[in-house]
Structures are given as structure tokens and as C-alpha cells.
Protein backbone atom coordinates (compact mmCIF):
# COMPACT_ATOMS: atom_id res chain seq x y z
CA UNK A 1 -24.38 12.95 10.83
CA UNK A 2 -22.23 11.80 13.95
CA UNK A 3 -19.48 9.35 13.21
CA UNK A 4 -21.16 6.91 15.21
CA UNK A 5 -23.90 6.61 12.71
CA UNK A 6 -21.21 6.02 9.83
CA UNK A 7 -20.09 3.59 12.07
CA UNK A 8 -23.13 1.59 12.63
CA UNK A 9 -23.53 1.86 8.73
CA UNK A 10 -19.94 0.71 7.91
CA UNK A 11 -20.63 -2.29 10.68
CA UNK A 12 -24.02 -3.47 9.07
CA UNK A 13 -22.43 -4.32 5.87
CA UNK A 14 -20.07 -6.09 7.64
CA UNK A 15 -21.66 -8.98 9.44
CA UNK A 16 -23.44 -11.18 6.89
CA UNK A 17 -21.95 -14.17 5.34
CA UNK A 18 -23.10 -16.03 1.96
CA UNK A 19 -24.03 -19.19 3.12
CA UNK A 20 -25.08 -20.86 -0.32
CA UNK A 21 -22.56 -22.70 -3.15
CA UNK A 22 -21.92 -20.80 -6.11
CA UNK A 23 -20.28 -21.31 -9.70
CA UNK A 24 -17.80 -19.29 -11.94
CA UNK A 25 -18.11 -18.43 -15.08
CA UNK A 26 -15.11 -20.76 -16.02
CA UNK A 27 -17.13 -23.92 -14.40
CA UNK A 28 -15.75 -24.29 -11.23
CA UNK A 29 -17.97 -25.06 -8.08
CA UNK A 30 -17.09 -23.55 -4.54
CA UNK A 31 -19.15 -23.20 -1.51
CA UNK A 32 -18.85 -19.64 0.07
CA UNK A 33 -17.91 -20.44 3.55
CA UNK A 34 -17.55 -16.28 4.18
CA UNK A 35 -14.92 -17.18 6.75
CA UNK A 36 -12.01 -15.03 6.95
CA UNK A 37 -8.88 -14.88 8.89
CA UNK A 38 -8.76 -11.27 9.45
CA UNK A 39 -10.37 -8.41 9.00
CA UNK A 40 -8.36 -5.60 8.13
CA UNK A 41 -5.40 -5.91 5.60
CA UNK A 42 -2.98 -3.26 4.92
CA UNK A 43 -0.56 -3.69 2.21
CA UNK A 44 2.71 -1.55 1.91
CA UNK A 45 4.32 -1.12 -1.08
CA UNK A 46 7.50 -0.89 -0.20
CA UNK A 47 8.27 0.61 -3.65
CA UNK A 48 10.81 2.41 -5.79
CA UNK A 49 13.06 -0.42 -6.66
CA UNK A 50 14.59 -2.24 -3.45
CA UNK A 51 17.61 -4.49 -3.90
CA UNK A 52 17.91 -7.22 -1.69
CA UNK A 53 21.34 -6.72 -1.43
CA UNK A 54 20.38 -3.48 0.60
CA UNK A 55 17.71 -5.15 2.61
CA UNK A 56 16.97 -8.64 3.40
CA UNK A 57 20.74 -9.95 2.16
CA UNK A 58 22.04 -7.13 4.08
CA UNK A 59 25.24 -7.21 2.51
CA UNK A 60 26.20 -3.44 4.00
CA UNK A 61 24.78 -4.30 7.41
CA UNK A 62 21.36 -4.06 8.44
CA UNK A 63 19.67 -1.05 6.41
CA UNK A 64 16.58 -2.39 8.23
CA UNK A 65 16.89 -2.63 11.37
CA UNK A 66 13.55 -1.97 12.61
CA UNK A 67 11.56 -4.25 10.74
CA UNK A 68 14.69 -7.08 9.85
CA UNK A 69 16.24 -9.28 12.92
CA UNK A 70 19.70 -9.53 13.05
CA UNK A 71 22.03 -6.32 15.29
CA UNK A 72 24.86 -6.61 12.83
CA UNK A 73 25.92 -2.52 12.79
CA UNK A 74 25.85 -0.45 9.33
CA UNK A 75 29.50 -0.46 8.79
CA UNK A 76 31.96 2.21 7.74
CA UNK A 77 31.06 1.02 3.73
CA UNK A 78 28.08 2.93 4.12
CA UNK A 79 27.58 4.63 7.80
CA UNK A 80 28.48 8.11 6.23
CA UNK A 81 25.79 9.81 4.64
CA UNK A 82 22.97 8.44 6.87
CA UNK A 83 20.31 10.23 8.85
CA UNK A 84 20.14 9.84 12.32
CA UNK A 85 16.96 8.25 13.50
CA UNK A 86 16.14 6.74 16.69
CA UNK A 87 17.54 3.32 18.30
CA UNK A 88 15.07 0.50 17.02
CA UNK A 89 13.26 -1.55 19.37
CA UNK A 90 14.87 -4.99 20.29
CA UNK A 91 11.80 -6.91 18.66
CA UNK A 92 11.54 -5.90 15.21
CA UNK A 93 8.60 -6.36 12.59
CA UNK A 94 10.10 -10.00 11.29
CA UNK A 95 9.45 -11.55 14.33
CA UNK A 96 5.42 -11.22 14.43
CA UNK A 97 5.57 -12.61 11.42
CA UNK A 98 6.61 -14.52 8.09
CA UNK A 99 9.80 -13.06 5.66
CA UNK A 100 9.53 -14.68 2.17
CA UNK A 101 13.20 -14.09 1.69
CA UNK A 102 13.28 -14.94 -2.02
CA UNK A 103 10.42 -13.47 -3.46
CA UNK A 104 10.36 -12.87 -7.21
CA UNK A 105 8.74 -10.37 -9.80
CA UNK A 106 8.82 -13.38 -12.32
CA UNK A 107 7.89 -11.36 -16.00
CA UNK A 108 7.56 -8.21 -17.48
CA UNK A 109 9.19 -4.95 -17.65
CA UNK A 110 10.73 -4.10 -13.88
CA UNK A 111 9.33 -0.86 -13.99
CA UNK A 112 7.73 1.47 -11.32
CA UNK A 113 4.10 1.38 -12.63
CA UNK A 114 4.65 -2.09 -14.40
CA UNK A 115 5.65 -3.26 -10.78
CA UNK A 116 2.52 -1.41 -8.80
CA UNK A 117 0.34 -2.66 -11.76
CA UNK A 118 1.56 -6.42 -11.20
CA UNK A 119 0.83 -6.06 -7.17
CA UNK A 120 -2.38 -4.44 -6.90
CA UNK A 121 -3.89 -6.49 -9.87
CA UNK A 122 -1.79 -9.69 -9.48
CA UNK A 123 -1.57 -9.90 -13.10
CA UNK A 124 2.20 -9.34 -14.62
CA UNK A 125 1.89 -7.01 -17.20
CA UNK A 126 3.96 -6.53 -20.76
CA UNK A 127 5.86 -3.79 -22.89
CA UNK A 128 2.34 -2.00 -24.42
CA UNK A 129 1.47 -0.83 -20.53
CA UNK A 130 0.75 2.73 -20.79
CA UNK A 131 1.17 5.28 -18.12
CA UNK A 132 -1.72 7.10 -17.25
CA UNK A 133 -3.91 4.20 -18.33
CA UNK A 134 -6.17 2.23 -16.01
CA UNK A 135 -5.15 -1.21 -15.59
CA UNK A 136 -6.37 -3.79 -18.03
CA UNK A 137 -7.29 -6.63 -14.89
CA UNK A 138 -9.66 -5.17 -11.84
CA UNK A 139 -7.98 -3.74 -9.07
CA UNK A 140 -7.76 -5.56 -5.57
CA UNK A 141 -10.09 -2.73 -4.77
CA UNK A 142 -12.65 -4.06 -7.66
CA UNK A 143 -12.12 -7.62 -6.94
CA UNK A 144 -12.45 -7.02 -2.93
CA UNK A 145 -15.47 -4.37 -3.14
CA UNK A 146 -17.52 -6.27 -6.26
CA UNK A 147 -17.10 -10.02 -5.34
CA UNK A 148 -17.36 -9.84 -1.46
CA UNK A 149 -20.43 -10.89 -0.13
CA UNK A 150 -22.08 -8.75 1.13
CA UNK A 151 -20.99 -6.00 -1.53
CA UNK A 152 -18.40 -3.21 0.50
CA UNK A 153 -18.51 0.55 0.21
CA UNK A 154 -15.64 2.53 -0.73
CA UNK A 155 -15.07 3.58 2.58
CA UNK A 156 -13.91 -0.16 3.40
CA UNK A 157 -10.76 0.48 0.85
CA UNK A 158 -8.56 3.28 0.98
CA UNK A 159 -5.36 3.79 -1.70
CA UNK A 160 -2.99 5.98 -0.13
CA UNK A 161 -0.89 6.96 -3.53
CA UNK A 162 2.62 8.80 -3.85
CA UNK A 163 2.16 11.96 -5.92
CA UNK A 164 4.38 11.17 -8.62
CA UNK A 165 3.38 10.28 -11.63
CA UNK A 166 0.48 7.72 -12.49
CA UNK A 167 -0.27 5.74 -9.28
CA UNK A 168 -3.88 7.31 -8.75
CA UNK A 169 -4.82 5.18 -12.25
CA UNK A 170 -4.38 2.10 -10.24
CA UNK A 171 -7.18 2.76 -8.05
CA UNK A 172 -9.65 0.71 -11.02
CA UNK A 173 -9.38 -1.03 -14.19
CA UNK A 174 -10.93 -0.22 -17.71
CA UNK A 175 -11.96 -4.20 -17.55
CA UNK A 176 -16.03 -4.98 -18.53
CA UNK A 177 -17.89 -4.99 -15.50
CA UNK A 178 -15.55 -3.33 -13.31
CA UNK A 179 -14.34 0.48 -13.17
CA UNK A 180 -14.75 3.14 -11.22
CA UNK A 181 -18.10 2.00 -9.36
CA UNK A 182 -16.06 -0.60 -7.31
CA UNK A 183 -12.51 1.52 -6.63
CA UNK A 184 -11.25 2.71 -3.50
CA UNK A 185 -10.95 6.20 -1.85
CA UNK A 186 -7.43 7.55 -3.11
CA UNK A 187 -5.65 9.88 -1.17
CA UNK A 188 -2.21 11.84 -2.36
CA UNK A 189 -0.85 12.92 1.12
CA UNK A 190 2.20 15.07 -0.45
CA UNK A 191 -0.26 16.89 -2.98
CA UNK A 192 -3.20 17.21 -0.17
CA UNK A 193 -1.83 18.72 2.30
CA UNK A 194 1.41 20.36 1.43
CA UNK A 195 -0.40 22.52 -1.72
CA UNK A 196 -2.11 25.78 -2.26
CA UNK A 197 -4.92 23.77 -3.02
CA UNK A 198 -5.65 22.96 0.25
CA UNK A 199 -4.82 25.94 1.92
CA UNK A 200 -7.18 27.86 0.29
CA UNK A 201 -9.88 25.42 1.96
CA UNK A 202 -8.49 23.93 5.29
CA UNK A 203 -9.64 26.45 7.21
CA UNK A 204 -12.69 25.20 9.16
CA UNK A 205 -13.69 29.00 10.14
CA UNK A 206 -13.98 30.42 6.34
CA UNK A 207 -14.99 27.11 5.05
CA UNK A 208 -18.43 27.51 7.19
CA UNK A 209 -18.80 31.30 6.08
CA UNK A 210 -19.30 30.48 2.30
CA UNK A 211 -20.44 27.32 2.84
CA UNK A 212 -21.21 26.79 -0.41
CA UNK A 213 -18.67 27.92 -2.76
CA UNK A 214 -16.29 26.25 -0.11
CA UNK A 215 -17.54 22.95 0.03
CA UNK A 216 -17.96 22.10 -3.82
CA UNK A 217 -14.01 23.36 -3.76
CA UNK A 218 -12.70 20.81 -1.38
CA UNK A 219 -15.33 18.36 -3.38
CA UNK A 220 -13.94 19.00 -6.34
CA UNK A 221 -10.16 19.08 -5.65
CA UNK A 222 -10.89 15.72 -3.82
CA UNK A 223 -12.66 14.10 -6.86
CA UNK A 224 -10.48 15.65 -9.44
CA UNK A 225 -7.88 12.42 -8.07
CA UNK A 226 -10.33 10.98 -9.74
CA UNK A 227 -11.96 12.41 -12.65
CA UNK A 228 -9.33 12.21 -15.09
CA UNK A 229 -9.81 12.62 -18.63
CA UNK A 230 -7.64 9.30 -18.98
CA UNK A 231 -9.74 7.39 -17.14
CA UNK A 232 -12.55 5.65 -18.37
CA UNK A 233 -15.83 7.50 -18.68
CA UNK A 234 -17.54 7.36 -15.24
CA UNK A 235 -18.16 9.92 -12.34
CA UNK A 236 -15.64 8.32 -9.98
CA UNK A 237 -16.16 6.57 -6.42
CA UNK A 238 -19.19 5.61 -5.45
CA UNK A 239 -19.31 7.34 -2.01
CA UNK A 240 -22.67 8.13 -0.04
CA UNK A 241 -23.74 11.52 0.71
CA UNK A 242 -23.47 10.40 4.15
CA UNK A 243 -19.69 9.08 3.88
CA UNK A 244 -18.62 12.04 1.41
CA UNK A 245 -19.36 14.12 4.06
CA UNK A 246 -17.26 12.25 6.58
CA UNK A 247 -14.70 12.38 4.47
CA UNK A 248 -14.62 15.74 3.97
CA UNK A 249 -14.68 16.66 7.53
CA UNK A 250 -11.92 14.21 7.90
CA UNK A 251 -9.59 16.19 5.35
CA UNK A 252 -10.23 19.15 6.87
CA UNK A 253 -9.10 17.74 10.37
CA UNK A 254 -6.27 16.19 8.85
CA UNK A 255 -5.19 18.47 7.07
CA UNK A 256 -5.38 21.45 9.73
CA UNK A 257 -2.79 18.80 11.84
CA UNK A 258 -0.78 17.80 9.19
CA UNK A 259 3.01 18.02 9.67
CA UNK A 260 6.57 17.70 7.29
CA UNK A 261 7.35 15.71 10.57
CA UNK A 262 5.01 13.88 11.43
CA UNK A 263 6.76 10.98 13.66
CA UNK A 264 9.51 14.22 15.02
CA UNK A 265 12.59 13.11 13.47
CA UNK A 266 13.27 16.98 11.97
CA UNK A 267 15.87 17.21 8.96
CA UNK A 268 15.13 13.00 8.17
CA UNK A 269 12.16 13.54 7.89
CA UNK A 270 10.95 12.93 3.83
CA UNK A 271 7.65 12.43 1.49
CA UNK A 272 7.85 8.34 2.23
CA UNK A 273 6.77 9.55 6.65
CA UNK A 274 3.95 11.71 5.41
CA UNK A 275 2.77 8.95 3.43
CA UNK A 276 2.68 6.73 6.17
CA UNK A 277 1.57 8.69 8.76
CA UNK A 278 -1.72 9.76 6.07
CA UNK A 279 -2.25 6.31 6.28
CA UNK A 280 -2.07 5.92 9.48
CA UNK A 281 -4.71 9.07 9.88
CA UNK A 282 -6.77 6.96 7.53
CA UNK A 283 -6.64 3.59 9.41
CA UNK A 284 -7.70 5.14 12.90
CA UNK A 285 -10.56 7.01 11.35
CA UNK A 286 -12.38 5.16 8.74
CA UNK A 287 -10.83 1.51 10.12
CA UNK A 288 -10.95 0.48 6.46
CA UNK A 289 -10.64 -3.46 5.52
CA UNK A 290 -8.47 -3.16 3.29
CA UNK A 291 -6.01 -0.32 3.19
CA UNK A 292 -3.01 0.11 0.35
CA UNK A 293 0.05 2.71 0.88
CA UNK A 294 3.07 2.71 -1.69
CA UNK A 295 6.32 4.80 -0.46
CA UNK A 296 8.56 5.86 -3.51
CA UNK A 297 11.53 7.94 -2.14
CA UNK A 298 14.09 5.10 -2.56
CA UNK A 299 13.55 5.49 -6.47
CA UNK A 300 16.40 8.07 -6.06
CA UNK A 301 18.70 5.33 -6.33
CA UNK A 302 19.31 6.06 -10.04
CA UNK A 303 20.97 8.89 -9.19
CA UNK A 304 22.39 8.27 -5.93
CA UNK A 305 23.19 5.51 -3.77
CA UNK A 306 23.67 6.69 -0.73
CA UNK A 307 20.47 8.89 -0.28
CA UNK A 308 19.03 5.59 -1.60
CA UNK A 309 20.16 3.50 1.36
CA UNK A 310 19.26 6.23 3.49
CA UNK A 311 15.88 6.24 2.04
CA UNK A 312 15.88 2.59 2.79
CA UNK A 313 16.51 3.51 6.23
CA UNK A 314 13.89 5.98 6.63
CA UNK A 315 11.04 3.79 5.14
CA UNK A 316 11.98 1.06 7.45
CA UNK A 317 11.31 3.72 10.22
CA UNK A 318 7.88 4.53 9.18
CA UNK A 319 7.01 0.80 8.38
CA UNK A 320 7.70 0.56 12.23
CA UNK A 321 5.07 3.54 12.91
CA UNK A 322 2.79 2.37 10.54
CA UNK A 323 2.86 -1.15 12.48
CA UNK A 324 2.67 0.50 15.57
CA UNK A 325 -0.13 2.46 14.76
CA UNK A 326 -1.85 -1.12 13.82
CA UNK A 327 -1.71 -2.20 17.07
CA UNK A 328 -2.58 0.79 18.87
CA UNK A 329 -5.86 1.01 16.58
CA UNK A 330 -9.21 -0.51 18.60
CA UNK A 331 -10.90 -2.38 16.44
CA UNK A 332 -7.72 -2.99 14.14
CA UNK A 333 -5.14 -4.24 16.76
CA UNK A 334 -4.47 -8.02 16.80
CA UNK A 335 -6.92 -8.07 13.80
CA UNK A 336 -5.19 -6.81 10.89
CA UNK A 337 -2.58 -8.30 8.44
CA UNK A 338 0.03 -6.30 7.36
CA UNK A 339 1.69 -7.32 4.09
CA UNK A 340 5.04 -5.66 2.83
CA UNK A 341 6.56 -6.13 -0.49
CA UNK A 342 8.89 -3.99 -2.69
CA UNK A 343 7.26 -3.79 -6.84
CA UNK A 344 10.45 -4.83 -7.81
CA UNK A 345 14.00 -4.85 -7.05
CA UNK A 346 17.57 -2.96 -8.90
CA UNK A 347 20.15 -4.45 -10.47
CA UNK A 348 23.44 -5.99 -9.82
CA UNK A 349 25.71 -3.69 -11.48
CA UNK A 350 25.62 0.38 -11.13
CA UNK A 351 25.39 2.50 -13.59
CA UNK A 352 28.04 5.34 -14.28
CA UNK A 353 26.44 7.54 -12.31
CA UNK A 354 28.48 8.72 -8.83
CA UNK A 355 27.10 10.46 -5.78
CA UNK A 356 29.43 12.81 -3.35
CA UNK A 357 30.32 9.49 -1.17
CA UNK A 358 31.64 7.90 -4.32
CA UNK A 359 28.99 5.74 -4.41
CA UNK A 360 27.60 4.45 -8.13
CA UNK A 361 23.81 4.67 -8.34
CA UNK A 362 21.65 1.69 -9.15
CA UNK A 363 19.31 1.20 -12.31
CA UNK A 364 16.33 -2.15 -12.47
CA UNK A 365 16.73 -3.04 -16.45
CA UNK A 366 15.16 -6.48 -15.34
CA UNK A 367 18.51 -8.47 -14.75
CA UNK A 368 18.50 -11.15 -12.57
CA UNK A 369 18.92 -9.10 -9.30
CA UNK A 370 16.28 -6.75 -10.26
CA UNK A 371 13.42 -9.45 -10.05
CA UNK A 372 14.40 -10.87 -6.95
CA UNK A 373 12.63 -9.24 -3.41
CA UNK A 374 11.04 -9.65 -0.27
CA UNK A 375 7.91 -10.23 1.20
CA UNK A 376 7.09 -9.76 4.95
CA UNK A 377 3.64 -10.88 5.98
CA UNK A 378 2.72 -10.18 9.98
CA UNK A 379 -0.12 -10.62 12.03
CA UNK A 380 -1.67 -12.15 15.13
CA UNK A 381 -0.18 -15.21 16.19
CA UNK A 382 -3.50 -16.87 15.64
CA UNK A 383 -3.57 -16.53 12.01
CA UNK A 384 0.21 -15.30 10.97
CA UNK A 385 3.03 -18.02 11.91
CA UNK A 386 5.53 -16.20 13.64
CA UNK A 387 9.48 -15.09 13.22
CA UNK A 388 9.24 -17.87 10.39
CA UNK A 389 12.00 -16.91 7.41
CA UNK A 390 11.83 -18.61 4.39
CA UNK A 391 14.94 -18.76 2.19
CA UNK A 392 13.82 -21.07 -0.27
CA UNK A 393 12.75 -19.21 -3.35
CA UNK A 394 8.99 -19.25 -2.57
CA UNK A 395 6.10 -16.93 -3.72
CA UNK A 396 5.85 -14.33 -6.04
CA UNK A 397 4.40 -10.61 -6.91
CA UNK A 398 0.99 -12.08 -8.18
CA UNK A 399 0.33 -14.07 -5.30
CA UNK A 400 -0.36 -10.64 -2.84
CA UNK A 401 -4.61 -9.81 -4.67
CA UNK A 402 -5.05 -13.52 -4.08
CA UNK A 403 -3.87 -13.50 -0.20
CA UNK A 404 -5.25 -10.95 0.32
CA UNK A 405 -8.36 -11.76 -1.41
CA UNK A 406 -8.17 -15.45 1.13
CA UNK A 407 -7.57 -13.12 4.00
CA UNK A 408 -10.92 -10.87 3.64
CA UNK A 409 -12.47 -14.30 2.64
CA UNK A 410 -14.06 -13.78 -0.78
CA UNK A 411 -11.25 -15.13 -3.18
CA UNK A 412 -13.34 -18.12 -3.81
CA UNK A 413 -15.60 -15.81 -5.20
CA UNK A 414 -13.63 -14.21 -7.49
CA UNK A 415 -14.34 -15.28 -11.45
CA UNK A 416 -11.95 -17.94 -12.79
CA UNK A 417 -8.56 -16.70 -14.33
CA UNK A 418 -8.96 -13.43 -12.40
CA UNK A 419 -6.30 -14.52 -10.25
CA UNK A 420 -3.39 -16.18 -11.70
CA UNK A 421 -1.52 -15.95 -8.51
CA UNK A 422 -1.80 -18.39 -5.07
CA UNK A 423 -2.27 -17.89 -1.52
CA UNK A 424 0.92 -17.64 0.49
CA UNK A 425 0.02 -20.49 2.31
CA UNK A 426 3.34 -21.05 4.15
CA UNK A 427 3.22 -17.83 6.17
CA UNK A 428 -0.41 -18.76 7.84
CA UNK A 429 -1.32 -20.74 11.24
């Protein structure tokens, strides 16, 4: 089938509206307006523990300097031990755009999957979380694909994962009436396309001479993401024949042009850029509504501080491509919210651990510091109120599913209690 047909498909389901009232199950009457204010969102996780000290406080200097305003120079407290990247654009990411300066992950443990959990279902979550466990809530990938009107495909959501440990088990819930029939396409850029796995199949030339035996083995190493014993009992993503097949031509393209350096910065480059620029391969392919990508280098800072700033640094770098690549995107340019937030943050004192600068490494044992973050939401002018900073403490990690959930206009939709959260109001036109 020629991508303009999957096209045509993907637009179809895109263009009615529900036009009639509706009631939740808790009792509460809303009339489905359908409107949106976007639509495309992509939300970054800007994970593995950020302190704000090293980011919006900028305390050190400006570790961000291509998404934060402000020219102030890393200074010689931390300038040693940094990769060289390119100078950053004058206008940086702040300025199209809203920074909630003194955001907070308000309860529960401040850990790495507790954190993701909290953001992608917008429900905090407590001690008894278990890795490898599907979330008890619905996904924003279950909530976005089940209760928008009319009903989205999984090629509409995309959850671009780090490959360590659990984060594919956030792409659905194990909550009745949910699952695996409303997640997203997951994709775990490190694993893909840097493993014998997918060398053994990325060759378009023998893939077509055993067509067979070929195709079921990038099928299956593609749904494995998914069929995990630990999940709940279902046969994963609901993907047309039609759209499996895109997607497997896709991963073969992709992965045939995949690169350590993808945005040619050589030795800097790390896991955090491939990542992004997956994403980004995603996004100008499939030009899926809503789009998730978590970046998990910086979780080195346990064990060393500088590499952690430096990580910083270097995520901050692809954030810029990964906005860049938003507005170079037809049909996603000037129409797409981008929403960046760390899962948590670290905490005010180091631990006793010291790196070769002399640096002492950073745990998050949920103190004070280690709940407070940032949250960055840019857009078009039209819907996004611009270089706007707000240092009042002001929103939280379980208001992103329902913002988002406003944005793609179906949160009104969405049963009662599902979202505890509220819409980020303040950074909107």
C-alpha cells in the first residue's frame, strides 16, 4: 500500500467531531464541543532525576542554554569536564513559550518509574508500585486513543521508551476496560537499532529473498516490546495489517540510516540524541497526535556529578533538535505543543560518592529539593502564551494527561476521577 493511502486513512479518522452532550459515570454533564487547540502534542520526559539547581535555578550557570534564556557563562565551578557542543541559537526554547518554574512532584516515592508512572498516567503512585507491572490508572495513550471521539488508531500515539529497565510497561494499564487494545506504538531506539537483533533483519535485499521467515522475524522482535509475560493477557497493539506493514517498512528505513551520531556532534554524542532523533524519525513519518519520548542519561548523577551536568547539557541539545524538527515537520509545524518536564528532581545534599573532578554525586530520596522541577510548555503563539515564566509555585506532575488530554480536546470525555490533575491553564492564549 503507498503511504499516501495510510495517509488518507490516518486523515479520515481525524476530521469528525462529537457534536452531542454526554454524561460520566460519576454524574457529571458536559457537552463535547470536539474543539482542540492543537493537534499534535509531544511530551518529553526530561527524565532521570533533574535538580533545579542544575537547570532552571541555574546556580552553576546556564546548563541549558539552548532551551533556558539568560547568557550567563558555565563558570570555572563546573566548565571542566564538559563536552563541547555547538554555540546555541540567540532565541532559545523558553521564549516560544511558558516555563512553570516551580513545578512540583507533590507525593510518592521520587523514583524513576514511580516518576514516569505519575506523568504518563497523572495519577501519583505509592510504595507497593512494582517494576515490570503495568500501571494501575490508563495510560495517556488509553485515555487519548479510547475516549477521543472519533476513536484513534495506534498509529496516532507513539512511546518512544529508553531501554533500561521497565519503561515499555507504561505503554497501558492493567485497569478494567483499558489495556493493551488502546496503547501506543513503543519504540526502544538504543535496543532497535544498535542490536544483533536488528542486524540480522535490516537488510532490505535478504529481507525480500526469504520473505517469509524474514518478515515474521522483524514482526516478532517488534511485538516482543510488547508481549511480555508481565503484562496482562492480550496480543498487544491493535495495529492494521495495513499500518503494521508501514511500520515495518519504516524500521527497516530507519534503521538502515540510523547513526551513534545522529545530530554530528562525534565523541558527545550519547543514548539521550538517539532517542531524540528516533523520535524525530517517528514524528516526520507517521505525524502522530500525540507522541511521548523520555531521555534517561542524566540518571548517572548517582554516581557522578559532572557527567551528570554534562548529560544535562547534552539533553538540552537534543531538546533543541527535537524542537527544530517540530517546526520543520509539514503538517506538524506551528501545530504541535511541545511539553517538557523532568519525573522528578535530586536532592539537596550529595551523597559520599566523588567523581575525578571532585565532584559529590547526587541521590532523589524525596527531600524537599527532590520534588521540586520544571515544566516548559511551547507552541504557536496562537494557542501557547509566549516567553511567559512563572515563579510562583504553580502546577504539578499530574496536571501533564489532563493538558494534554484539553489540548487533543477529549478531556471532557474522560470518566470522572480519571484525572485528578488540572489543565495548565496559565501557559495558554
Amino acid at each position: 500500500m503507498k503511504r499516501r493511502q495510510f495517509i488518507k486513512t490516518s486523515a479520515l479518522t481525524a476530521t469528525a467531531t462529537l457534536a452531542a452532550p454526554y454524561l460520566l459515570p460519576g454524574g457529571r454533564l458536559f457537552a463535547a464541543t470536539g474543539s482542540r487547540k492543537a493537534n499534535h502534542v509531544v511530551f518529553c520526559l526530561f527524565a532521570g532525576g533533574v535538580r533545579s539547581l542544575e537547570s532552571v535555578y541555574k546556580a552553576e550557570g546556564n546548563l541549558m542554554p539552548y532551551t533556558l534564556t539568560g547568557n550567563e557563562p558555565i563558570n570555572a565551578g563546573i566548565s571542566s569536564g564538559m563536552s563541547t557542543l555547538p554555540a546555541p541559537s540567540p532565541t532559545k526554547l523558553q521564549q516560544f513559550g511558558t516555563l512553570f518554574k516551580e513545578f512540583r512532584y507533590t507525593s510518592g516515592p521520587t523514583g524513576h518509574f514511580n516518576g514516569h508512572t505519575t506523568a504518563i498516567t497523572g495519577h501519583y503512585t505509592t510504595n507497593d508500585i512494582q517494576l515490570r507491572q503495568p500501571p494501575k490508572f490508563p495510560t495517556i495513550f488509553e485515555l487519548y486513543r479510547k475516549h477521543h471521539e472519533p476513536e484513534k488508531s495506534a498509529i496516532n500515539a507513539w512511546w518512544i521508551s529508553d531501554s533500561l529497565g521497565p519503561y515499555p510497561f507504561l505503554n497501558y494499564s492493567k485497569y478494567p476496560g483499558y489495556g493493551a487494545e488502546y496503547g501506543a506504538n513503543m519504540l526502544q531506539p538504543f535496543n532497535f537499532f544498535k542490536t544483533d537483533s536488528f542486524n540480522t533483519v535490516k537488510n532490505p535485499r535478504v529481507f525480500l529473498d526469504d520473505e517469509n521467515d524474514k518478515t515474521d522475524q522483524l514482526r516478532n522482535f517488534f511485538n516482543s516490546q510488547f508481549q511480555k509475560p508481565e503484562l496482562v493477557a492480550n496480543t498487544g497493539v491493535d495495529n492494521t495489517p495495513e499500518h503494521r506493514e508501514w511500520i515495518q517498512q519504516f524500521l527497516i528505513q530507519a534503521g538502515n540510516s540510523s547513526s551513534y551520531d545522529p545530530f554530528g556532534v562525534g565523541n558527545a554524542s550519547n543514548g539521550d540524541m538517539i532517542n531524540i532523533s528516533a523520535a524525530i524519525k517517528v514524528m516526520q513519518e507517521f505525524k502522530p497526535e500525540l507522541l511521548v519520548v523520555n531521555i534517561q542519561n542524566i540518571d548517572i548523577g548517582h554516581f557522578n556529578f559532572t557527567d551528570y551536568c554534562n548529560n544535562i547539557r547534552k539533553a538540552d541539545f537534543a531538546l533543541s533538535k527535537l524542537w527544530e524538527a517540530i517546526q520543520s515537520t509539514p503538517g506538524m509545524a506551528n501545530d504541535t505543543v511541545l511539553i517538557v518536564a523532568p519525573e522528578h528532581g535530586r536532592n539537596l545534599e550529595p551523597n559520599t560518592v566523588i567523581d575525578r573532578f571532585g565532584r559529590y554525586a547526587l541521590d532523589h530520596n524525596s527531600d524537599e529539593m527532590s520534588r521540586r522541577l520544571f515544566c516548559l510548555v511551547a507552541g504557536p503563539p496562537s494557542v501557547v502564551n509566549q516567553n511567559q515564566t512563572i515563579s510562583a509555585e504553580t502546577g504539578q506532575s499530574i496536571d501533564i494527561v489532563p493538558t494534554i488530554a484539553n489540548i487533543l480536546g477529549f478531556d471532557n470525555q474522560v470518566p470522572f476521577g480519571l484525572m485528578p490533575g488540572r489543565f495548565l491553564q496559565e501557559a495558554f492564549v
